[in-house]
C-alpha atoms as a PDB file:
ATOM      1  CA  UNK A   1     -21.016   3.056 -27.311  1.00  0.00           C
ATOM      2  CA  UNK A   2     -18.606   1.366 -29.596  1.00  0.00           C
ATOM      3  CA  UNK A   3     -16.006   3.962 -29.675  1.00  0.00           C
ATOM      4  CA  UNK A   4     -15.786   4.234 -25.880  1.00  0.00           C
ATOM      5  CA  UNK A   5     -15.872   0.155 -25.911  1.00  0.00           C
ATOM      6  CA  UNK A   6     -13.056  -0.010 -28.277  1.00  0.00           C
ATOM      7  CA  UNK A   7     -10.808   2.600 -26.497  1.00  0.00           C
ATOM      8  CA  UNK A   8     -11.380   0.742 -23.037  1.00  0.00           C
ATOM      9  CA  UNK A   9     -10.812  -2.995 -24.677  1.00  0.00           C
ATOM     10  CA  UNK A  10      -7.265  -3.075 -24.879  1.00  0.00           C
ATOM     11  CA  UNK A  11      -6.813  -1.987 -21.232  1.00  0.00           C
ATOM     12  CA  UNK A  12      -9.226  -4.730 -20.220  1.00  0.00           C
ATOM     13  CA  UNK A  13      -7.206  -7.323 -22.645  1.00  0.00           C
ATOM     14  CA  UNK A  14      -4.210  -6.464 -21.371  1.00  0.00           C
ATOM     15  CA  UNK A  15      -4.773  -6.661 -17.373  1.00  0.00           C
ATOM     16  CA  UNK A  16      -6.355 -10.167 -18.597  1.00  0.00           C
ATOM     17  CA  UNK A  17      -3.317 -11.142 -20.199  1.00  0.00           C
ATOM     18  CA  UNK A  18      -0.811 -10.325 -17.240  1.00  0.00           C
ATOM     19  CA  UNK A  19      -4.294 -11.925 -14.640  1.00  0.00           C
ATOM     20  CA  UNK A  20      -3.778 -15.258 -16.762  1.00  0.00           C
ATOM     21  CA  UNK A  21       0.019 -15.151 -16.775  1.00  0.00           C
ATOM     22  CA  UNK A  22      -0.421 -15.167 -13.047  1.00  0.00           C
ATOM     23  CA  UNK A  23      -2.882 -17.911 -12.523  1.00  0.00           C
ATOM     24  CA  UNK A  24      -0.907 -20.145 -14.465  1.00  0.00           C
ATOM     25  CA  UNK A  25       2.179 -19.566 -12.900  1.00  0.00           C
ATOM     26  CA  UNK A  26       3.764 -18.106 -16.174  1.00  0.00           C
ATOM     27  CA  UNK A  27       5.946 -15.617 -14.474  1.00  0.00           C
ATOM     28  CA  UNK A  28       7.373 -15.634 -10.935  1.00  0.00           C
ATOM     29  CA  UNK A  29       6.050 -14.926  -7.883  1.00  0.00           C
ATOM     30  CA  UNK A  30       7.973 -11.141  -7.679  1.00  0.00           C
ATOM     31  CA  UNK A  31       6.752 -10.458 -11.938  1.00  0.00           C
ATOM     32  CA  UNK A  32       4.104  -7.291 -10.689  1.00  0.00           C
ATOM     33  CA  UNK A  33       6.753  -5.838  -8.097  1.00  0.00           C
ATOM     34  CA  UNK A  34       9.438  -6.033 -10.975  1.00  0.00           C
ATOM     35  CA  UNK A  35       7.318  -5.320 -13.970  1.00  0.00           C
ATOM     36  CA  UNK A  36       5.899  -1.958 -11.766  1.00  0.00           C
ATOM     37  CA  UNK A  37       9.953  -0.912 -10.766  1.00  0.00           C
ATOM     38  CA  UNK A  38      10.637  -1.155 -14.506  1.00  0.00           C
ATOM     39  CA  UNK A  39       7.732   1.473 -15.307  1.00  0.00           C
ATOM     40  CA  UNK A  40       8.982   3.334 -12.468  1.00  0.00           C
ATOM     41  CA  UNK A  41      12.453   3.499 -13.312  1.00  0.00           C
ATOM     42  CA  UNK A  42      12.832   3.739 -17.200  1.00  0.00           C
ATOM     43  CA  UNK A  43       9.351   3.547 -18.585  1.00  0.00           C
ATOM     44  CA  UNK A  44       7.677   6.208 -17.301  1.00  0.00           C
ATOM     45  CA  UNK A  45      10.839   8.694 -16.942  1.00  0.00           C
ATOM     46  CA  UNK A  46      10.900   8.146 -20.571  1.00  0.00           C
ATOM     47  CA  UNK A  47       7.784   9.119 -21.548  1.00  0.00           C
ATOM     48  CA  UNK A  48       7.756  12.136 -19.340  1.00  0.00           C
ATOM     49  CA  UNK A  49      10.447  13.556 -20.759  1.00  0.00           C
ATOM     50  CA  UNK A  50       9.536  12.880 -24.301  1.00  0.00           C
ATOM     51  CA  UNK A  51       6.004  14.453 -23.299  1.00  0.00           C
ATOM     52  CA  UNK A  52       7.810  17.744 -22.630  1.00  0.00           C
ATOM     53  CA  UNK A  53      10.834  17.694 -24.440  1.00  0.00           C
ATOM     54  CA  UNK A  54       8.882  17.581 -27.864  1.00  0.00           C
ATOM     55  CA  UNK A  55       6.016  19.495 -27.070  1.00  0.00           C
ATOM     56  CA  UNK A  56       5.034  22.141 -29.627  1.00  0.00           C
ATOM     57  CA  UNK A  57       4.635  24.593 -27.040  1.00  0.00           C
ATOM     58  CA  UNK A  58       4.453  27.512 -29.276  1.00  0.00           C
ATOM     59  CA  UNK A  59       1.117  25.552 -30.977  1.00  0.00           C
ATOM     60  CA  UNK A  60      -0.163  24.074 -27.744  1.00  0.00           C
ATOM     61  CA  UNK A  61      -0.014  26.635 -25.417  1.00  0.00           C
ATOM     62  CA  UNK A  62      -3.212  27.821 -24.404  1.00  0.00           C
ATOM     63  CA  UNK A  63      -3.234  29.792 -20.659  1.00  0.00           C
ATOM     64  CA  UNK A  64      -7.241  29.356 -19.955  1.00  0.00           C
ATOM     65  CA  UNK A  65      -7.505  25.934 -21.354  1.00  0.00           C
ATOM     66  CA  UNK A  66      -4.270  24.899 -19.334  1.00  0.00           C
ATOM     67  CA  UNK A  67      -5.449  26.776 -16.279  1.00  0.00           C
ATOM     68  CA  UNK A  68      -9.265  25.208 -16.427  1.00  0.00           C
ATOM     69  CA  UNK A  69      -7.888  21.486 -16.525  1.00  0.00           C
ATOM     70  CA  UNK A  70      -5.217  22.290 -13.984  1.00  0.00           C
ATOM     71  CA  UNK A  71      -7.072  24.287 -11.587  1.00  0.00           C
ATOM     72  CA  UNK A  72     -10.425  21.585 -11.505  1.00  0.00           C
ATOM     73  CA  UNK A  73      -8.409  18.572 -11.536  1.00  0.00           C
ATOM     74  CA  UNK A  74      -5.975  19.860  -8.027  1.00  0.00           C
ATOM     75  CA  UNK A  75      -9.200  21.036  -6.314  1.00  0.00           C
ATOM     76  CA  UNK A  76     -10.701  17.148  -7.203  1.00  0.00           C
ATOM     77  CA  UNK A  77      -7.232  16.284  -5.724  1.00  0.00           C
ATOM     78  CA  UNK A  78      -7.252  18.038  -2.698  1.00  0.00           C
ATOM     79  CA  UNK A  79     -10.825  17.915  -1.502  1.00  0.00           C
ATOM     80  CA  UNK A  80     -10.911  13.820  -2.329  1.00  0.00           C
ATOM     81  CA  UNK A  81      -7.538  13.986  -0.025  1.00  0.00           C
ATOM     82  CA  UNK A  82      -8.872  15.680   2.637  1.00  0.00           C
ATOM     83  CA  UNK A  83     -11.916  13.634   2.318  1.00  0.00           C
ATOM     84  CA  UNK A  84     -10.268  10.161   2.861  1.00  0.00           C
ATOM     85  CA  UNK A  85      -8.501  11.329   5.721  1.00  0.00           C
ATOM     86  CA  UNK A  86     -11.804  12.359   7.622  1.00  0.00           C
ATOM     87  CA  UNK A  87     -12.787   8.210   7.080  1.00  0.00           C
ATOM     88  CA  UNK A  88      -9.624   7.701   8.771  1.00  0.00           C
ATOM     89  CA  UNK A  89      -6.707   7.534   6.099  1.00  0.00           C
ATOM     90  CA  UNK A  90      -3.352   7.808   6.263  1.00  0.00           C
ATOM     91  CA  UNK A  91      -2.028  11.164   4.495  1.00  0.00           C
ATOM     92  CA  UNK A  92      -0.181   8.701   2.131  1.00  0.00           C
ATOM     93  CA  UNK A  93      -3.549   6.343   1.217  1.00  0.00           C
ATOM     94  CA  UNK A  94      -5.610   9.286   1.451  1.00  0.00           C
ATOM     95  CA  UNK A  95      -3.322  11.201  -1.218  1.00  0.00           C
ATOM     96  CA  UNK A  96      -3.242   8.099  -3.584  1.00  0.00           C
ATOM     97  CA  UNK A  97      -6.829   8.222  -3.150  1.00  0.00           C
ATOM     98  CA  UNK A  98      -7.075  11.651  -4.475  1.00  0.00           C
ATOM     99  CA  UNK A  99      -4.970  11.032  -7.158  1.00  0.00           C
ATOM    100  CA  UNK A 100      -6.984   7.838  -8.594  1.00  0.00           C
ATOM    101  CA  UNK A 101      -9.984  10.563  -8.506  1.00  0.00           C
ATOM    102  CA  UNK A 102      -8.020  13.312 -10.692  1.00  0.00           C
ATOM    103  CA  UNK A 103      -5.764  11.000 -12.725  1.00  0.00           C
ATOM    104  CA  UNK A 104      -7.398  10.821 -16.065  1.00  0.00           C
ATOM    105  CA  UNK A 105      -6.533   7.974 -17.959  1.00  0.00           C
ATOM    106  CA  UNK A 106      -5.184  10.257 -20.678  1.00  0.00           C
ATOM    107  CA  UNK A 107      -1.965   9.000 -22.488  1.00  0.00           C
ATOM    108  CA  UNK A 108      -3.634   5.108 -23.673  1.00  0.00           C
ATOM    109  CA  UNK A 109      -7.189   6.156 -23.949  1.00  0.00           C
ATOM    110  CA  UNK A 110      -7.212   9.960 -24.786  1.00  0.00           C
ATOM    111  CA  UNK A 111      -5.545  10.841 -27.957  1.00  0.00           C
ATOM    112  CA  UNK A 112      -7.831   7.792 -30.095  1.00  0.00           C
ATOM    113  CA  UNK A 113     -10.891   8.482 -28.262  1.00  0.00           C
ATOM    114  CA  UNK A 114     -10.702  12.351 -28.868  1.00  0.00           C
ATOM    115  CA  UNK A 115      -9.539  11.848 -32.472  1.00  0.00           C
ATOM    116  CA  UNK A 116     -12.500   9.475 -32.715  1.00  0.00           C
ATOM    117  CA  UNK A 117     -14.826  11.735 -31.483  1.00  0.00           C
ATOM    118  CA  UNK A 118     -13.425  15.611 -32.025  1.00  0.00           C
ATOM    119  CA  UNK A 119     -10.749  15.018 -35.337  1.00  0.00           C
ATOM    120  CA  UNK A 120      -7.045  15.528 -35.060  1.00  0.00           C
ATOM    121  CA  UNK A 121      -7.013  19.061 -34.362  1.00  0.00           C
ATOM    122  CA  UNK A 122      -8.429  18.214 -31.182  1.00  0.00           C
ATOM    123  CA  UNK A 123      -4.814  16.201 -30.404  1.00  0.00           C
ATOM    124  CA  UNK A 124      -2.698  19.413 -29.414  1.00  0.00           C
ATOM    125  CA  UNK A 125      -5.547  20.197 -26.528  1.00  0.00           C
ATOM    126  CA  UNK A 126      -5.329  16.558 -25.344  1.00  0.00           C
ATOM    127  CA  UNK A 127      -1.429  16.891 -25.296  1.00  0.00           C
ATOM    128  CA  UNK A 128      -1.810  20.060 -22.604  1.00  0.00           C
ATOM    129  CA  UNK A 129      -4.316  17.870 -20.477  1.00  0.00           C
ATOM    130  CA  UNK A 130      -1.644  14.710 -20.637  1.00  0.00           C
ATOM    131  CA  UNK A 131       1.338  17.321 -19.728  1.00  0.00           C
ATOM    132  CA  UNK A 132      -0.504  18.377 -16.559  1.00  0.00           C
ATOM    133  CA  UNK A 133      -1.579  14.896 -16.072  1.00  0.00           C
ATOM    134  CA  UNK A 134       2.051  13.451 -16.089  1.00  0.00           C
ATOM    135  CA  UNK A 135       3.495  16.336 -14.726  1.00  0.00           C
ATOM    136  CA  UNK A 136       1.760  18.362 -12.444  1.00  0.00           C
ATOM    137  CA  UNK A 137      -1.005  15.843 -11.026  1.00  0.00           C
ATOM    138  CA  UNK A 138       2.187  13.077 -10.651  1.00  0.00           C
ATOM    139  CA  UNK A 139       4.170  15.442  -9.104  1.00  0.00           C
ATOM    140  CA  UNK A 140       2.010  17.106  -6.405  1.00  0.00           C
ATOM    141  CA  UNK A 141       0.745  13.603  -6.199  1.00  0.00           C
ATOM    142  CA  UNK A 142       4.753  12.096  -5.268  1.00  0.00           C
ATOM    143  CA  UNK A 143       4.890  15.678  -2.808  1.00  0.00           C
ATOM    144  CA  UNK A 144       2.045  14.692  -0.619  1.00  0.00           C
ATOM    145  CA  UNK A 145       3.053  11.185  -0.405  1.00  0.00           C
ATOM    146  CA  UNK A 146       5.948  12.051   0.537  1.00  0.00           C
ATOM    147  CA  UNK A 147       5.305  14.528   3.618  1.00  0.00           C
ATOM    148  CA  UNK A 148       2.447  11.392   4.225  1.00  0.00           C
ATOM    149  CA  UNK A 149       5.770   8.924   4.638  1.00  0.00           C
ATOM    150  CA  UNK A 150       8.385  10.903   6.642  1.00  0.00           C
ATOM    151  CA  UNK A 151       8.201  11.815  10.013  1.00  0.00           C
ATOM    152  CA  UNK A 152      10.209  14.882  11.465  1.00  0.00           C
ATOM    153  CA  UNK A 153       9.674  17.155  14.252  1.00  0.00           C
ATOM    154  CA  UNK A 154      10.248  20.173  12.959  1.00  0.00           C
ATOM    155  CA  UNK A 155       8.167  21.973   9.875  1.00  0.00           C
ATOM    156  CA  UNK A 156      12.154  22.883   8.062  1.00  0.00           C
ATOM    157  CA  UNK A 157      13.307  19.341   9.159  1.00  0.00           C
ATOM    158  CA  UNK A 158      10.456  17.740   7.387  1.00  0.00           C
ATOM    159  CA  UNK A 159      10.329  19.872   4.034  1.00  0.00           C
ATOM    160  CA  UNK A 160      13.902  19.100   3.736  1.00  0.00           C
ATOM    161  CA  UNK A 161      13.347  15.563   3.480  1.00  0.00           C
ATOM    162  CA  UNK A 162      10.215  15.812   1.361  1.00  0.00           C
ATOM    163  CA  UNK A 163      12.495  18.349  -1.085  1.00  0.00           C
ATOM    164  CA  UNK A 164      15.059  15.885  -0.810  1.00  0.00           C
ATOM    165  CA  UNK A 165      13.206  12.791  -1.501  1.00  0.00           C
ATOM    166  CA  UNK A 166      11.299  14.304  -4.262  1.00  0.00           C
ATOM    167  CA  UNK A 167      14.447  15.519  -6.311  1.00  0.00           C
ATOM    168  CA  UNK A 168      15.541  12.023  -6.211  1.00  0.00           C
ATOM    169  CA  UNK A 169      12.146  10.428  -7.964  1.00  0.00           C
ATOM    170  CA  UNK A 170      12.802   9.752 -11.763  1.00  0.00           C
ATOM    171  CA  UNK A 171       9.284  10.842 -11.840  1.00  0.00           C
ATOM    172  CA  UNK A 172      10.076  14.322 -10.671  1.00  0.00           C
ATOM    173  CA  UNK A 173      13.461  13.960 -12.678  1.00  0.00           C
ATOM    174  CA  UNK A 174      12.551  13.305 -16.019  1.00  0.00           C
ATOM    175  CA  UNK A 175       9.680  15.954 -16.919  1.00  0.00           C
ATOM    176  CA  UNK A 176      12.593  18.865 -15.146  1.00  0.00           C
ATOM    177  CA  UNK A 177      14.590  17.930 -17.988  1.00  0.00           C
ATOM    178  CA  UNK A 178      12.362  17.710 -20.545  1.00  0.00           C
ATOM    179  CA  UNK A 179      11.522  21.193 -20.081  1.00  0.00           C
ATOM    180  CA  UNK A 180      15.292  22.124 -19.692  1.00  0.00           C
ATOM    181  CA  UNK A 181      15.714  20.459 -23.077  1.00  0.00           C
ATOM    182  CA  UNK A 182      12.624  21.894 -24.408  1.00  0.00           C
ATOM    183  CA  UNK A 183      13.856  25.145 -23.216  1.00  0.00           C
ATOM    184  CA  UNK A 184      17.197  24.837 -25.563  1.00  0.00           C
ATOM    185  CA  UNK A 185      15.153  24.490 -28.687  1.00  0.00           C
ATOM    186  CA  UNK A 186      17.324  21.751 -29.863  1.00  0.00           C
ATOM    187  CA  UNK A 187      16.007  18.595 -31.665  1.00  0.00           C
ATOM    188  CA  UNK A 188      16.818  15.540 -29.108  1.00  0.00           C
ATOM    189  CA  UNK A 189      19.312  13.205 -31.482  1.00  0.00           C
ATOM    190  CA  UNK A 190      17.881  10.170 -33.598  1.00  0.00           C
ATOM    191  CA  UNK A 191      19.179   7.574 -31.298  1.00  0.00           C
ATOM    192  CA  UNK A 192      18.689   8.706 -28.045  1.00  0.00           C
ATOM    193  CA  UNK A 193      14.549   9.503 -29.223  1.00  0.00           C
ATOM    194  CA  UNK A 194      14.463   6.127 -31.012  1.00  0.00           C
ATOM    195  CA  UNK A 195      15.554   4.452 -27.214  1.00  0.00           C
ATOM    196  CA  UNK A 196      13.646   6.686 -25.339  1.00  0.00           C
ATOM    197  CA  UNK A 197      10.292   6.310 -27.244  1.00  0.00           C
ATOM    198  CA  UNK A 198      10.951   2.176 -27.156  1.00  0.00           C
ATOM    199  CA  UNK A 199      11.357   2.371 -23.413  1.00  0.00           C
ATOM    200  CA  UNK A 200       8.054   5.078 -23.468  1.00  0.00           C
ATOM    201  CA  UNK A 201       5.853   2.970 -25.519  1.00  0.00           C
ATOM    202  CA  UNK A 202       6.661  -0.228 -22.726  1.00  0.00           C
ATOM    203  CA  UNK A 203       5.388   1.757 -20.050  1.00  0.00           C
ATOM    204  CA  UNK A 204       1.372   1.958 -20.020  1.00  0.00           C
ATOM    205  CA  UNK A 205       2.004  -2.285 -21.081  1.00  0.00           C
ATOM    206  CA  UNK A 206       3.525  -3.044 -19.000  1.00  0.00           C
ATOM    207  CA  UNK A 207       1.668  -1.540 -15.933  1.00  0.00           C
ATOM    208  CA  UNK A 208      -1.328  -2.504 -16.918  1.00  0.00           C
ATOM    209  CA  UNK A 209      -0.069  -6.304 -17.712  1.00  0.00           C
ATOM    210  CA  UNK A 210       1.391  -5.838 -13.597  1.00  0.00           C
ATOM    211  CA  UNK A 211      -2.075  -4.718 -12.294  1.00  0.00           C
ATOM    212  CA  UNK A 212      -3.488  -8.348 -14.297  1.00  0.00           C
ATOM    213  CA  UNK A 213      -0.109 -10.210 -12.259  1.00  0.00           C
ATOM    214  CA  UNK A 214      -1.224  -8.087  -9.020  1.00  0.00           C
ATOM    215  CA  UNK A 215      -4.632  -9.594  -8.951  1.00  0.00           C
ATOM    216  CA  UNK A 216      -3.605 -13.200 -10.109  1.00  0.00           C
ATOM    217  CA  UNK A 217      -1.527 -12.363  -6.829  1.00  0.00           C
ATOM    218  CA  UNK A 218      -3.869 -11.473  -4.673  1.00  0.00           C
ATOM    219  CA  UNK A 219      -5.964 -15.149  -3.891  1.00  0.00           C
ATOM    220  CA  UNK A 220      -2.151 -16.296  -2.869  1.00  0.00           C
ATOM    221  CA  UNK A 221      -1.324 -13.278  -0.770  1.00  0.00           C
ATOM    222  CA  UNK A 222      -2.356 -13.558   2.954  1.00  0.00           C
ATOM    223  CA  UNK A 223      -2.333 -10.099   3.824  1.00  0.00           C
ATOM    224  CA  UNK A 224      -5.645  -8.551   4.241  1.00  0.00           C
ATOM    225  CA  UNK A 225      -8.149  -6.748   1.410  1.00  0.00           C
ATOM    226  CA  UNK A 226      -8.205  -3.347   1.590  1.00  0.00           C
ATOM    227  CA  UNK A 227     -11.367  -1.274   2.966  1.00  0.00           C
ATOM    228  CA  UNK A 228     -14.755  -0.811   1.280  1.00  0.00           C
ATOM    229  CA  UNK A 229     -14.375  -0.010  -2.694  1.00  0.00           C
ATOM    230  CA  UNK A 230     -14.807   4.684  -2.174  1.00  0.00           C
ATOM    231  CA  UNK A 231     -17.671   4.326  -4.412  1.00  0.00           C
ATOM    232  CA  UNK A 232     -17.800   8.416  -3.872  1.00  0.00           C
ATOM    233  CA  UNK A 233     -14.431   8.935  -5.300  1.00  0.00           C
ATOM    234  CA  UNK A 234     -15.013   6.750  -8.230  1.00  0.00           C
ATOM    235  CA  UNK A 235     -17.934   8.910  -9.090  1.00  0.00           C
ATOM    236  CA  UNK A 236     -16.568  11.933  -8.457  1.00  0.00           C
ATOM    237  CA  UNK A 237     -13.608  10.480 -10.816  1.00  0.00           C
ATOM    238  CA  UNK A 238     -15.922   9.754 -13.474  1.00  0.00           C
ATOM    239  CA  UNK A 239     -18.741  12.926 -12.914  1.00  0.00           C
ATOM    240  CA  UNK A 240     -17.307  15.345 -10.615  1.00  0.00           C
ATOM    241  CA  UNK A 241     -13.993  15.816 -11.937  1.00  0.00           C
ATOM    242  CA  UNK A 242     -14.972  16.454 -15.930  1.00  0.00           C
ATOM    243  CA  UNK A 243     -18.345  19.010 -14.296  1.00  0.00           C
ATOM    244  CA  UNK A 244     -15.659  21.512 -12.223  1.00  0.00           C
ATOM    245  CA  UNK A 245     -13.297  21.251 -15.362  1.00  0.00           C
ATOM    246  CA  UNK A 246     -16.032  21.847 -17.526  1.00  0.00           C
ATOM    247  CA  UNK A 247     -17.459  24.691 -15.777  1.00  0.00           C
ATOM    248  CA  UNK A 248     -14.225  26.291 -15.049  1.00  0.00           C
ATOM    249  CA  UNK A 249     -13.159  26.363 -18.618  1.00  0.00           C
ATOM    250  CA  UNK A 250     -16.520  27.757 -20.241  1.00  0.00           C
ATOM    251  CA  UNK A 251     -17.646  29.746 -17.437  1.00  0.00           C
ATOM    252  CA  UNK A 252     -14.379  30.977 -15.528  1.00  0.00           C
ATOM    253  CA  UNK A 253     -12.180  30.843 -18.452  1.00  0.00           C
ATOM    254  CA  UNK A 254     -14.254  32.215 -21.180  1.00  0.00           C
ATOM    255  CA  UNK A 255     -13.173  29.024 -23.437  1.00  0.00           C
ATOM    256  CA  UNK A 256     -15.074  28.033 -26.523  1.00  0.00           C
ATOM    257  CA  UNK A 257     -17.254  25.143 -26.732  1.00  0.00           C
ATOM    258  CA  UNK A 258     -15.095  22.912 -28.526  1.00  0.00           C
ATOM    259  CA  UNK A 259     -11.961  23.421 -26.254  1.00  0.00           C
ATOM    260  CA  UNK A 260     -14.795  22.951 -23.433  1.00  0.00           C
ATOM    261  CA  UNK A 261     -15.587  19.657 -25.005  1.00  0.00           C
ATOM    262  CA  UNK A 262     -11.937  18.555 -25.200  1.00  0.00           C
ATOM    263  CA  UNK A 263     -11.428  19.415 -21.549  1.00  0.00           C
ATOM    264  CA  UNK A 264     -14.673  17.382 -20.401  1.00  0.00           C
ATOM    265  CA  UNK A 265     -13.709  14.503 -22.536  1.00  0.00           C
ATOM    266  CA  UNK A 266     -10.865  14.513 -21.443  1.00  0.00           C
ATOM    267  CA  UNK A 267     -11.293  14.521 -17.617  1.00  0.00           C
ATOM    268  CA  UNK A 268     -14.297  12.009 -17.518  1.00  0.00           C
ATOM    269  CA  UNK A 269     -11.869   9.405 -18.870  1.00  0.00           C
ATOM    270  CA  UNK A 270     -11.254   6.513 -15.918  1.00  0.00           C
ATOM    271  CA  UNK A 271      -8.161   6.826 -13.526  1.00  0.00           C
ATOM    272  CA  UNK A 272      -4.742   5.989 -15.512  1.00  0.00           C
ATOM    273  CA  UNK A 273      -2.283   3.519 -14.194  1.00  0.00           C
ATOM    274  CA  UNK A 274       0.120   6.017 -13.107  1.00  0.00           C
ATOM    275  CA  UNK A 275      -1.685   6.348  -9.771  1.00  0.00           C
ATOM    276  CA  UNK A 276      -1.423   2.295  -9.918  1.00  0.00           C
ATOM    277  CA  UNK A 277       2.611   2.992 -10.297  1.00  0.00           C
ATOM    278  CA  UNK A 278       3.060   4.810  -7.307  1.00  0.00           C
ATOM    279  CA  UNK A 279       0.963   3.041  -5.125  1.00  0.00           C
ATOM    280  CA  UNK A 280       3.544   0.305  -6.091  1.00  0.00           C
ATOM    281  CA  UNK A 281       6.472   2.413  -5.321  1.00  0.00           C
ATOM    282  CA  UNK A 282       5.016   3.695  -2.460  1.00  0.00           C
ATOM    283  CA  UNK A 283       4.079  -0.024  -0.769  1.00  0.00           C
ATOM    284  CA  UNK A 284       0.426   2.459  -0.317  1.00  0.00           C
ATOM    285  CA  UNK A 285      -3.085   0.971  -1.313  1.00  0.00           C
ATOM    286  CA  UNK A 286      -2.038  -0.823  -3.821  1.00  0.00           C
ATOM    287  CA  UNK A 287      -5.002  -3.391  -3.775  1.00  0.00           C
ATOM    288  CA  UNK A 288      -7.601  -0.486  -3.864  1.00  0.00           C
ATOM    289  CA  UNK A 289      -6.000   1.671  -6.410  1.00  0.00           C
ATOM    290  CA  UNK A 290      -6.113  -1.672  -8.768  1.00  0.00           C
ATOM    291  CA  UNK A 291      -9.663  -2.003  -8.068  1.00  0.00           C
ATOM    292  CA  UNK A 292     -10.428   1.455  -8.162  1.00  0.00           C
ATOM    293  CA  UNK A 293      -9.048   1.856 -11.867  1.00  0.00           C
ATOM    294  CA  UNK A 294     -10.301  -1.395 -13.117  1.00  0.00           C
ATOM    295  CA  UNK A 295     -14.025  -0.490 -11.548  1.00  0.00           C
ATOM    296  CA  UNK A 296     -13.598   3.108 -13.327  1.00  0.00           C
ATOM    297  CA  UNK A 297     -12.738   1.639 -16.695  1.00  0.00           C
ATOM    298  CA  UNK A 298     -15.708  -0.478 -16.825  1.00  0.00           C
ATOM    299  CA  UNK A 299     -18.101   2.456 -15.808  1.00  0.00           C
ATOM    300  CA  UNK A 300     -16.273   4.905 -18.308  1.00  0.00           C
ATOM    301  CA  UNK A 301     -17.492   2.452 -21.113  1.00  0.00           C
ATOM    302  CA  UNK A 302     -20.685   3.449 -20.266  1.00  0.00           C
ATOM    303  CA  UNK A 303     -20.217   7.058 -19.014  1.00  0.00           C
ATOM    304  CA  UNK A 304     -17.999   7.951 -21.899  1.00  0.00           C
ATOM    305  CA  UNK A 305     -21.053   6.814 -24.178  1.00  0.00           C
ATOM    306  CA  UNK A 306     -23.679   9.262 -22.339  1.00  0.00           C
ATOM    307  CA  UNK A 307     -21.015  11.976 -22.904  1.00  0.00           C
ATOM    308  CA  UNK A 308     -20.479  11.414 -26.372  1.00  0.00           C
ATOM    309  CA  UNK A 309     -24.060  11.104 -26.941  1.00  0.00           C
ATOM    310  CA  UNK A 310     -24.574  14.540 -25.299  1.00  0.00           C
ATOM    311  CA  UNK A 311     -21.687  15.967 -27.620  1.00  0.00           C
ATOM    312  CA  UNK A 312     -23.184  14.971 -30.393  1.00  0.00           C
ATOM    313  CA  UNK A 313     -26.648  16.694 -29.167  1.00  0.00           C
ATOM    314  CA  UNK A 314     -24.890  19.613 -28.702  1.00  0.00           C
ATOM    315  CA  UNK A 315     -23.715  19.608 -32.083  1.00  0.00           C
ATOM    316  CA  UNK A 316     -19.914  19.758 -30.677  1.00  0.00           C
ATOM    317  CA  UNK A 317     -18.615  16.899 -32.877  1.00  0.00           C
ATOM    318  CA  UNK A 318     -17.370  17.456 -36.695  1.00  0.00           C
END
């Protein structure tokens, strides 16, 4: 219980921190909208790039482990999609929706909570799940939003604009040529990684700090809540998603116990706050995706407990 508590409290201090800012008029009235364009636009390209770029691919790469992770968490994508529009969603909220219920929370609590609980060779596993995570989950995420927002007539007409709206998102941007530099086998220089890793290390802050600023926002904002909290897709989040990775990669992908454990771990951690950036940049459910991850955090502390404590049963940790 204490390691999951201690992996969720700075998330939890954080938010505070940017909800307190906001109630006492700290920072002005436009400090989430800004704070979340600044993750958008340099944080998070940053650390995307640097996610790929210096990947020890060679070390990390691992086909069934990768495949297990990718494959679970873009079916929990999907069928949560399809799911919110059948209440009545628009493709763009109903997408978000399905990302908050595959987007694992990976990059600020995974690498301490799986060194905590698995050791550091454990850390190159948890570096696959946050290049899918950051990669592919954000970018089929950005694709379906995207066909969600435009409006063409014609099937060609509309994947053009999708294609051409996507190739223009730093999100899409940045991990494309971190695998280009990857590719060239050639150490980024000492400057350029010292300024990207600054601007990488502001970005999880400083979303989470907007989220706090968002909800300080909300008792002044006189637009309406957004629909009933999807209770379902928060536990499908937090016990659906790591049971399909988990049975994909020991079952389907013939992967050993520990790497099963990793993968588990690793998808029953709450949503991330990447979903939280696009709603932002998206103008989608930005209201529910806020609630959404704080409501999973809390749970996780004690979810990620009863997993740990079944780890430990199984004799999976060192």
């Amino acid at each position: 219980m204490l390691t999951a508590f201690l992996a969720v409290f700075p998330i939890f201090a954080l938010m505070g921190a940017g909800f307190m800012a906001g109630r006492l008029n700290w920072m002005g009235p436009a400090a989430s909208a800004e704070l979340n364009r600044f993750v958008i636009w340099l944080g998070l390209p940053a650390l995307m790039f640097l996610v790929i770029a210096e990947a020890d691919w060679a070390r990390l790469w691992r086909p069934g482990f990768v495949a297990a992770y990718a494959l679970g968490s873009c079916l929990v994508m999907l069928a949560v999609a399809v799911w919110g529009r059948r209440r009545g969603q628009s493709l763009t909220d109903a997408s978000l929706l399905g990302l908050n219920a595959c987007y694992a929370n990976v990059g600020y609590m995974g690498f301490p909570l799986a060194g905590n609980v698995f050791g550091r060779e454990s850390l190159g596993l948890v570096s696959m799940t946050a290049i899918i995570t950051v990669g592919l989950l954000f970018a089929l995420g950005i694709i379906m939003m995207e066909v969600g927002r435009q409006k063409a007539a014609h099937p060609l007409k509309l994947a053009g604009r999708v294609m051409a709206s996507v190739m223009r998102s730093p999100m899409v941007l940045s991990p494309l040529a971190g695998g280009l530099w990857a590719a060239l086998g050639v150490p980024l220089p000492a400057a350029i990684s010292s300024t990207l890793h600054m601007l990488a290390a502001a970005a999880s802050p400083c979303a989470l700090v907007a989220m706090g600023l968002f909800f300080a926002e909300q008792g002044r904002a006189d637009r309406a809540p957004a629909a009933g909290l999807p209770l379902g897709a928060i536990a499908i989040k937090l016990f659906g998603h790591p049971t399909l990775v988990g049975l994909l990669a020991w079952g389907a992908f013939g992967q050993n116990l520990f790497a099963t454990g990793v993968a588990v771990l690793c998808a029953a951690l709450p949503t991330g706050t990447g979903a939280f950036m696009l709603a932002g940049n998206y103008r989608a459910d930005v209201r529910g995706t806020s609630v959404f991850i704080l409501v999973s955090t809390a749970l996780s502390v004690l979810t990620l407990a009863g997993l740990i404590a079944g780890l430990d049963a199984m004799g999976l940790r060192p």
